[in-house]
N, C-alpha and C. Protein backbone atom coordinates (compact mmCIF):
# COMPACT_ATOMS: atom_id res chain seq x y z
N UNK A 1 0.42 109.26 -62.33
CA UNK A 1 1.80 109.60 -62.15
C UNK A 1 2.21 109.18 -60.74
N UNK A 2 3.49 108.68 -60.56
CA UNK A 2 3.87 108.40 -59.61
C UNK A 2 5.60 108.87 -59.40
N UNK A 3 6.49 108.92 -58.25
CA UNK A 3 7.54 109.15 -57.66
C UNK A 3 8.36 108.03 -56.95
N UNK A 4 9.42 107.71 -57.62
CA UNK A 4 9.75 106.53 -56.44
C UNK A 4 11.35 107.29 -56.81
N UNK A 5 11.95 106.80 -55.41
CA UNK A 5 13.34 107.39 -55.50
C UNK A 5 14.06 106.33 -55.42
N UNK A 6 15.53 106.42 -56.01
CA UNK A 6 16.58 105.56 -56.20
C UNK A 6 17.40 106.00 -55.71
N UNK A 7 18.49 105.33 -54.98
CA UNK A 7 19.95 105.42 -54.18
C UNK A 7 20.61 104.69 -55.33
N UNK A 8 21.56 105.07 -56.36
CA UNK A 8 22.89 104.53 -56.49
C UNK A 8 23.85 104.43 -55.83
N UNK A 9 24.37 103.37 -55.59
CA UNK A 9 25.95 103.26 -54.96
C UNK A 9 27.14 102.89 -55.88
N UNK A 10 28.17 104.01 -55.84
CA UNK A 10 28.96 103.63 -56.82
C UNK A 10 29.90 101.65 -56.15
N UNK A 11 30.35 101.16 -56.73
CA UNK A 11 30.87 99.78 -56.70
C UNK A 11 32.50 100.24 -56.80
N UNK A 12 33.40 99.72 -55.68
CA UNK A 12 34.86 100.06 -55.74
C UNK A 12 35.74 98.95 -56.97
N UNK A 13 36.72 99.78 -57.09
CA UNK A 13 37.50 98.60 -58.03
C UNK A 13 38.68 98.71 -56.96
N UNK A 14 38.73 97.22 -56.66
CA UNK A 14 40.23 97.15 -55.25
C UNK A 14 40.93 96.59 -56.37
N UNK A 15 42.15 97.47 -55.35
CA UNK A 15 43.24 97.05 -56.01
C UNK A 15 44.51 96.99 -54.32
N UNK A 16 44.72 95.92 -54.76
CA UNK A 16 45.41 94.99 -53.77
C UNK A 16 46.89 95.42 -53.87
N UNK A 17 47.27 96.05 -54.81
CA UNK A 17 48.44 96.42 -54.62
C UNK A 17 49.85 94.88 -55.81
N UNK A 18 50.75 95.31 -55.90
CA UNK A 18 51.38 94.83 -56.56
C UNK A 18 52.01 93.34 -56.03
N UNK A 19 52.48 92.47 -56.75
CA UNK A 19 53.22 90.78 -56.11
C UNK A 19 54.13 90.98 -55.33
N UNK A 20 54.41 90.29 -54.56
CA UNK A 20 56.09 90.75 -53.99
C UNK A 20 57.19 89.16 -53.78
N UNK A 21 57.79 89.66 -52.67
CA UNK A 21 58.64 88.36 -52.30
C UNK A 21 59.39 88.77 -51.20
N UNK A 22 59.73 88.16 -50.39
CA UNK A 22 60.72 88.27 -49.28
C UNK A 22 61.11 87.31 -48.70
N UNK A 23 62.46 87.58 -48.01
CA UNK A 23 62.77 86.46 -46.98
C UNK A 23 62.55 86.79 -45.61
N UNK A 24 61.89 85.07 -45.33
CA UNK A 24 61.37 85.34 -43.72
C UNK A 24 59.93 85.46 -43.81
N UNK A 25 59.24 85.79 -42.62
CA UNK A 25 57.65 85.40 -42.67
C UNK A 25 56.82 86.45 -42.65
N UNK A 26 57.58 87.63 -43.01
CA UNK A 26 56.41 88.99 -42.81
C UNK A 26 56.66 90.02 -43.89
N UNK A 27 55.59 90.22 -44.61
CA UNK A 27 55.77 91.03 -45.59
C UNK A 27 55.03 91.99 -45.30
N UNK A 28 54.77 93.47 -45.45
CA UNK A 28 53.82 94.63 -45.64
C UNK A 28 53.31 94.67 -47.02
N UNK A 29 51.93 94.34 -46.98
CA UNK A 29 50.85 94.34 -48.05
C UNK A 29 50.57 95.83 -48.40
N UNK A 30 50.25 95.93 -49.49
CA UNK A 30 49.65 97.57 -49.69
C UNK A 30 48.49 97.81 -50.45
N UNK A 31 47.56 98.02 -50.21
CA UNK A 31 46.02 98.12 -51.45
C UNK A 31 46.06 99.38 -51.02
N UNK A 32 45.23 99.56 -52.12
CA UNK A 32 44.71 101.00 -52.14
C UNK A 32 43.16 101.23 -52.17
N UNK A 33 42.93 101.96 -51.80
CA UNK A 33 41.35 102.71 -52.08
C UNK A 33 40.96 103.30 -53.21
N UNK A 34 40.06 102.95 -53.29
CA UNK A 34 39.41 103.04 -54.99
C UNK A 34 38.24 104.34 -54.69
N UNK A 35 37.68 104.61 -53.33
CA UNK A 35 36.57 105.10 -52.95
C UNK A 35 37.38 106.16 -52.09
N UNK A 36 36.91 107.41 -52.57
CA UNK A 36 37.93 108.35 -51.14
C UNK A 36 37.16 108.73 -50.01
N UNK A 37 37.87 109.43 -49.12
CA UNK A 37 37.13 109.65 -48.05
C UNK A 37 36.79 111.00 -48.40
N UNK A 38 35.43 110.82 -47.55
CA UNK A 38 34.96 112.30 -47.85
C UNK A 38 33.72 112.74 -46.47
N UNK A 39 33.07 113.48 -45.84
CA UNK A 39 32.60 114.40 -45.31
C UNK A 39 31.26 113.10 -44.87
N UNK A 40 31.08 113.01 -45.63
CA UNK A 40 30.13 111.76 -44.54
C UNK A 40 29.90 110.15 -45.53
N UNK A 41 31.22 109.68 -46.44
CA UNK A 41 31.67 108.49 -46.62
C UNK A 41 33.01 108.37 -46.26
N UNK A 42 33.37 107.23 -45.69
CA UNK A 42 34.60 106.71 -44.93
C UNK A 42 34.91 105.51 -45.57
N UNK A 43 36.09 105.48 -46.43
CA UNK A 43 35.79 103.74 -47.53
C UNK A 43 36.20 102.81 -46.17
N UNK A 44 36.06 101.57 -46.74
CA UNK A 44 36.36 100.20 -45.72
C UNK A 44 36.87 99.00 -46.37
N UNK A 45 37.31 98.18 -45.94
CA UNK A 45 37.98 97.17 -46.78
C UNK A 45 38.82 95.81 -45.83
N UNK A 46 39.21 94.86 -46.06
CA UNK A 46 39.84 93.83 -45.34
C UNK A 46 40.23 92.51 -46.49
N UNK A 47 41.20 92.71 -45.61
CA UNK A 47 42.21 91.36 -46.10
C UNK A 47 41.97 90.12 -45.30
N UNK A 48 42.29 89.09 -46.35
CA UNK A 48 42.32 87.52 -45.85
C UNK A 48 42.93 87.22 -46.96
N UNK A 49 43.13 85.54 -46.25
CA UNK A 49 44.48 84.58 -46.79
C UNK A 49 43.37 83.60 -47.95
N UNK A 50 43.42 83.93 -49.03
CA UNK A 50 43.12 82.98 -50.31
C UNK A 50 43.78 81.56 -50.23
N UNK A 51 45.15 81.42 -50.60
CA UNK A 51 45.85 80.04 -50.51
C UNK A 51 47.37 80.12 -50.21
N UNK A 52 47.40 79.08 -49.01
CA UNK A 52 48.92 79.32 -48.58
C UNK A 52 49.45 77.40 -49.16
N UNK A 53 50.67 77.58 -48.74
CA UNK A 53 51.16 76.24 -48.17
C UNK A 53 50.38 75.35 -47.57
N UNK A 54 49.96 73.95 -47.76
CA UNK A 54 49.47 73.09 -46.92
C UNK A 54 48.30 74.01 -46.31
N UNK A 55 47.52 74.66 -46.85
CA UNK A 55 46.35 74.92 -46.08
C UNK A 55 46.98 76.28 -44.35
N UNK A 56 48.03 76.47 -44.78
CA UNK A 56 48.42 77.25 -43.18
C UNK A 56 47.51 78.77 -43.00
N UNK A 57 47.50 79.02 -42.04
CA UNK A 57 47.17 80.56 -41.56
C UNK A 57 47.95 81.40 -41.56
N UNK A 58 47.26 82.63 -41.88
CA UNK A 58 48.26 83.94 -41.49
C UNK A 58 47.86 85.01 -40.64
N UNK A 59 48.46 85.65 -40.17
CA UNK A 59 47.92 86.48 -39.27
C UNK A 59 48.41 87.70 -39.89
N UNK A 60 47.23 89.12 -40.05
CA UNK A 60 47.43 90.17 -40.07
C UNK A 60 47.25 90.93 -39.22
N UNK A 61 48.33 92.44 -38.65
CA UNK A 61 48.40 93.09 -37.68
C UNK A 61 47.29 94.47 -38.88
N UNK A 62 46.27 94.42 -37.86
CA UNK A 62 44.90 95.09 -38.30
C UNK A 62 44.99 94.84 -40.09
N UNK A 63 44.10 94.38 -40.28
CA UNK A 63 43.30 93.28 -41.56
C UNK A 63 42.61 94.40 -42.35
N UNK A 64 42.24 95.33 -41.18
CA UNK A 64 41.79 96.32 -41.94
C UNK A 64 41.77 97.97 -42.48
N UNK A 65 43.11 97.99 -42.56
CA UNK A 65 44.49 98.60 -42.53
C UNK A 65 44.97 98.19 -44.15
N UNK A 66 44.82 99.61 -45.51
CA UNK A 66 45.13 98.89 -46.65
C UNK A 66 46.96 98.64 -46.37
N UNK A 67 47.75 98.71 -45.69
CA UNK A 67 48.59 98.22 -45.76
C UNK A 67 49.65 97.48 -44.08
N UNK A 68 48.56 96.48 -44.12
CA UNK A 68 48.81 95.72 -42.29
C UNK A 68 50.50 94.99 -42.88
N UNK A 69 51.26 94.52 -41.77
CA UNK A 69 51.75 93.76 -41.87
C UNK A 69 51.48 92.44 -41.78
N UNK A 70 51.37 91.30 -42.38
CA UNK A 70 51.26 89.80 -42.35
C UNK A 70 52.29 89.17 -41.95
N UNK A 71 51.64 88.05 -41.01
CA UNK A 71 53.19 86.65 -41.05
C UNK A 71 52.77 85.57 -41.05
N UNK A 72 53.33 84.88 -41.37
CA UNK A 72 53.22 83.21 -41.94
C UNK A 72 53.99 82.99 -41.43
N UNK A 73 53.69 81.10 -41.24
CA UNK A 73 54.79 80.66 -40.21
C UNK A 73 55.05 79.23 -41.35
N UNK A 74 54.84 79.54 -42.59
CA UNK A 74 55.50 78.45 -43.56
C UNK A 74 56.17 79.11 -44.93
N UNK A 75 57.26 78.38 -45.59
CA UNK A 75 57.84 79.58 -46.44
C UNK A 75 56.82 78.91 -47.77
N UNK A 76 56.44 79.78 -49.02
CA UNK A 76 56.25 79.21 -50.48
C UNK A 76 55.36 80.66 -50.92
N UNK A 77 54.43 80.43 -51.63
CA UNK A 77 53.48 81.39 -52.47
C UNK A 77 52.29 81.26 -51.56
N UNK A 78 52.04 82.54 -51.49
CA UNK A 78 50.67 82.95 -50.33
C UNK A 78 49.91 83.76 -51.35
N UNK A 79 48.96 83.49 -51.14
CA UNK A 79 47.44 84.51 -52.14
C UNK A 79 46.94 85.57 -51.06
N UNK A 80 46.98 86.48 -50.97
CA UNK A 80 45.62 87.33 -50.26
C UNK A 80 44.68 88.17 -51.00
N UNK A 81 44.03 88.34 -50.09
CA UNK A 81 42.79 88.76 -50.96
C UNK A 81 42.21 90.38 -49.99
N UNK A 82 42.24 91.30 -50.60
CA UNK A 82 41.93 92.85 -50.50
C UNK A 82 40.39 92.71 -51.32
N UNK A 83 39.43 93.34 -50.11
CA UNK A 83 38.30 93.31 -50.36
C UNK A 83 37.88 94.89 -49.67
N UNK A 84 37.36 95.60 -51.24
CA UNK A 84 37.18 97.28 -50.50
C UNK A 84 35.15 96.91 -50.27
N UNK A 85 35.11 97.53 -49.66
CA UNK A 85 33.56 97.56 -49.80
C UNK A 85 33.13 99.12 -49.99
N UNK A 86 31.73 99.24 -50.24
CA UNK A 86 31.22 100.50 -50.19
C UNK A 86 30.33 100.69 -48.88
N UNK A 87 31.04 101.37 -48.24
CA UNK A 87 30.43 101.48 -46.58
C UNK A 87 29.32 101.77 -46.44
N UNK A 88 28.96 102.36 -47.52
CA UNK A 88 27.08 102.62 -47.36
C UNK A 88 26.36 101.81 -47.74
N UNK A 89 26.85 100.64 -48.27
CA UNK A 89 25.83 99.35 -48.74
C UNK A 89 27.19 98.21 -48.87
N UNK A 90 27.52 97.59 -47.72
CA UNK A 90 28.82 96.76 -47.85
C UNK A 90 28.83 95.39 -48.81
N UNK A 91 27.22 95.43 -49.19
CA UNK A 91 27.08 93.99 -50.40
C UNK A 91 27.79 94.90 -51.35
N UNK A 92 28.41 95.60 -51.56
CA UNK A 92 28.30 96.72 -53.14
C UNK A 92 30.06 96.55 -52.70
N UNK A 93 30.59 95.40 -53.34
CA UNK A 93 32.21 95.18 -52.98
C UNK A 93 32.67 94.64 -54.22
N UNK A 94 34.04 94.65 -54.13
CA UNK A 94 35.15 94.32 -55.42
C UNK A 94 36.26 93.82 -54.31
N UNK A 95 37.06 92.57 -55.00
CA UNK A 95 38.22 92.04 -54.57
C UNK A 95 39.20 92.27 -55.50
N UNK A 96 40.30 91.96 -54.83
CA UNK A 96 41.96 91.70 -55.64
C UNK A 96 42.30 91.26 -55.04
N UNK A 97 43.39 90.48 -55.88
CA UNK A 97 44.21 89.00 -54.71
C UNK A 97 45.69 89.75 -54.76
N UNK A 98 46.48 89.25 -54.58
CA UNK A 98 47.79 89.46 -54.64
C UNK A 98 48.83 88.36 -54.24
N UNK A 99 50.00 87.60 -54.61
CA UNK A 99 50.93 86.82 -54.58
C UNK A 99 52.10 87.33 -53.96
N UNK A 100 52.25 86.36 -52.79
CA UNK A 100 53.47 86.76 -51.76
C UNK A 100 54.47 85.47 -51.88
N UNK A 101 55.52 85.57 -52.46
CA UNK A 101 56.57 84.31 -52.24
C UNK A 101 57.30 84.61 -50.50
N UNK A 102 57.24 84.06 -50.11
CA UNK A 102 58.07 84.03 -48.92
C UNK A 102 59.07 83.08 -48.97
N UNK A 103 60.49 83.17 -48.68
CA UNK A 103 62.03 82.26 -49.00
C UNK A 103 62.53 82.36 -47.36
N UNK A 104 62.79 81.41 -47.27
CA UNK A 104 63.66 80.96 -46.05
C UNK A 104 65.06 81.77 -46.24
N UNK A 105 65.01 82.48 -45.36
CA UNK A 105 66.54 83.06 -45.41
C UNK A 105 67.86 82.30 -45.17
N UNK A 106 68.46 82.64 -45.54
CA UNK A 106 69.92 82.03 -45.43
C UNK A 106 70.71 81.95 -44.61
N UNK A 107 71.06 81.31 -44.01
CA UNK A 107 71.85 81.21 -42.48
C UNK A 107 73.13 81.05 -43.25
């Protein structure tokens, strides 16, 4: 007879939050947490840019923040990508993308 012990980690389901659109270059993203906080787990998670315009960058004000503000400095369809992890084993992750139209405003 023998004893060996196992750690499960539950696996988050992110959710990135709904499509949007705006005019101008900054939208507020919103994901949510799939994993709550609790007494000695703290969930974690971060955003990045999937596919913009011509390959451009975006910058998020704290990335890791489920709902940072972003700006782009080109107008069309932006992808991001919301990635929650499980803080106690951060390989143990789930993504969601989400679709941002950004429109040149109207002068």
């Amino acid at each position: 007879m023998d004893t060996m012990w196992v750690t499960f980690y539950q696996k988050p389901d992110a959710n990135a939050g709904i499509n949007g659109s705006v005019c101008g270059f900054e939208y507020e993203l919103e994901a949510y947490f799939d994993l709550t906080e609790t007494i000695n787990y703290t969930p974690s998670g971060i955003w990045s840019v999937c596919s913009g315009p011509t390959g451009e960058t975006a910058v998020f004000y704290s990335a890791t923040d489920t709902d940072p503000e972003v700006h782009v400095w080109e107008t069309g369809l932006w992808q991001f990508m919301w990635r929650e992890n499980n803080s106690l084993l951060t390989s143990c992750y789930d993504t969601d993308t989400v679709l941002v139209e950004f429109v040149e405003t109207p002068i």
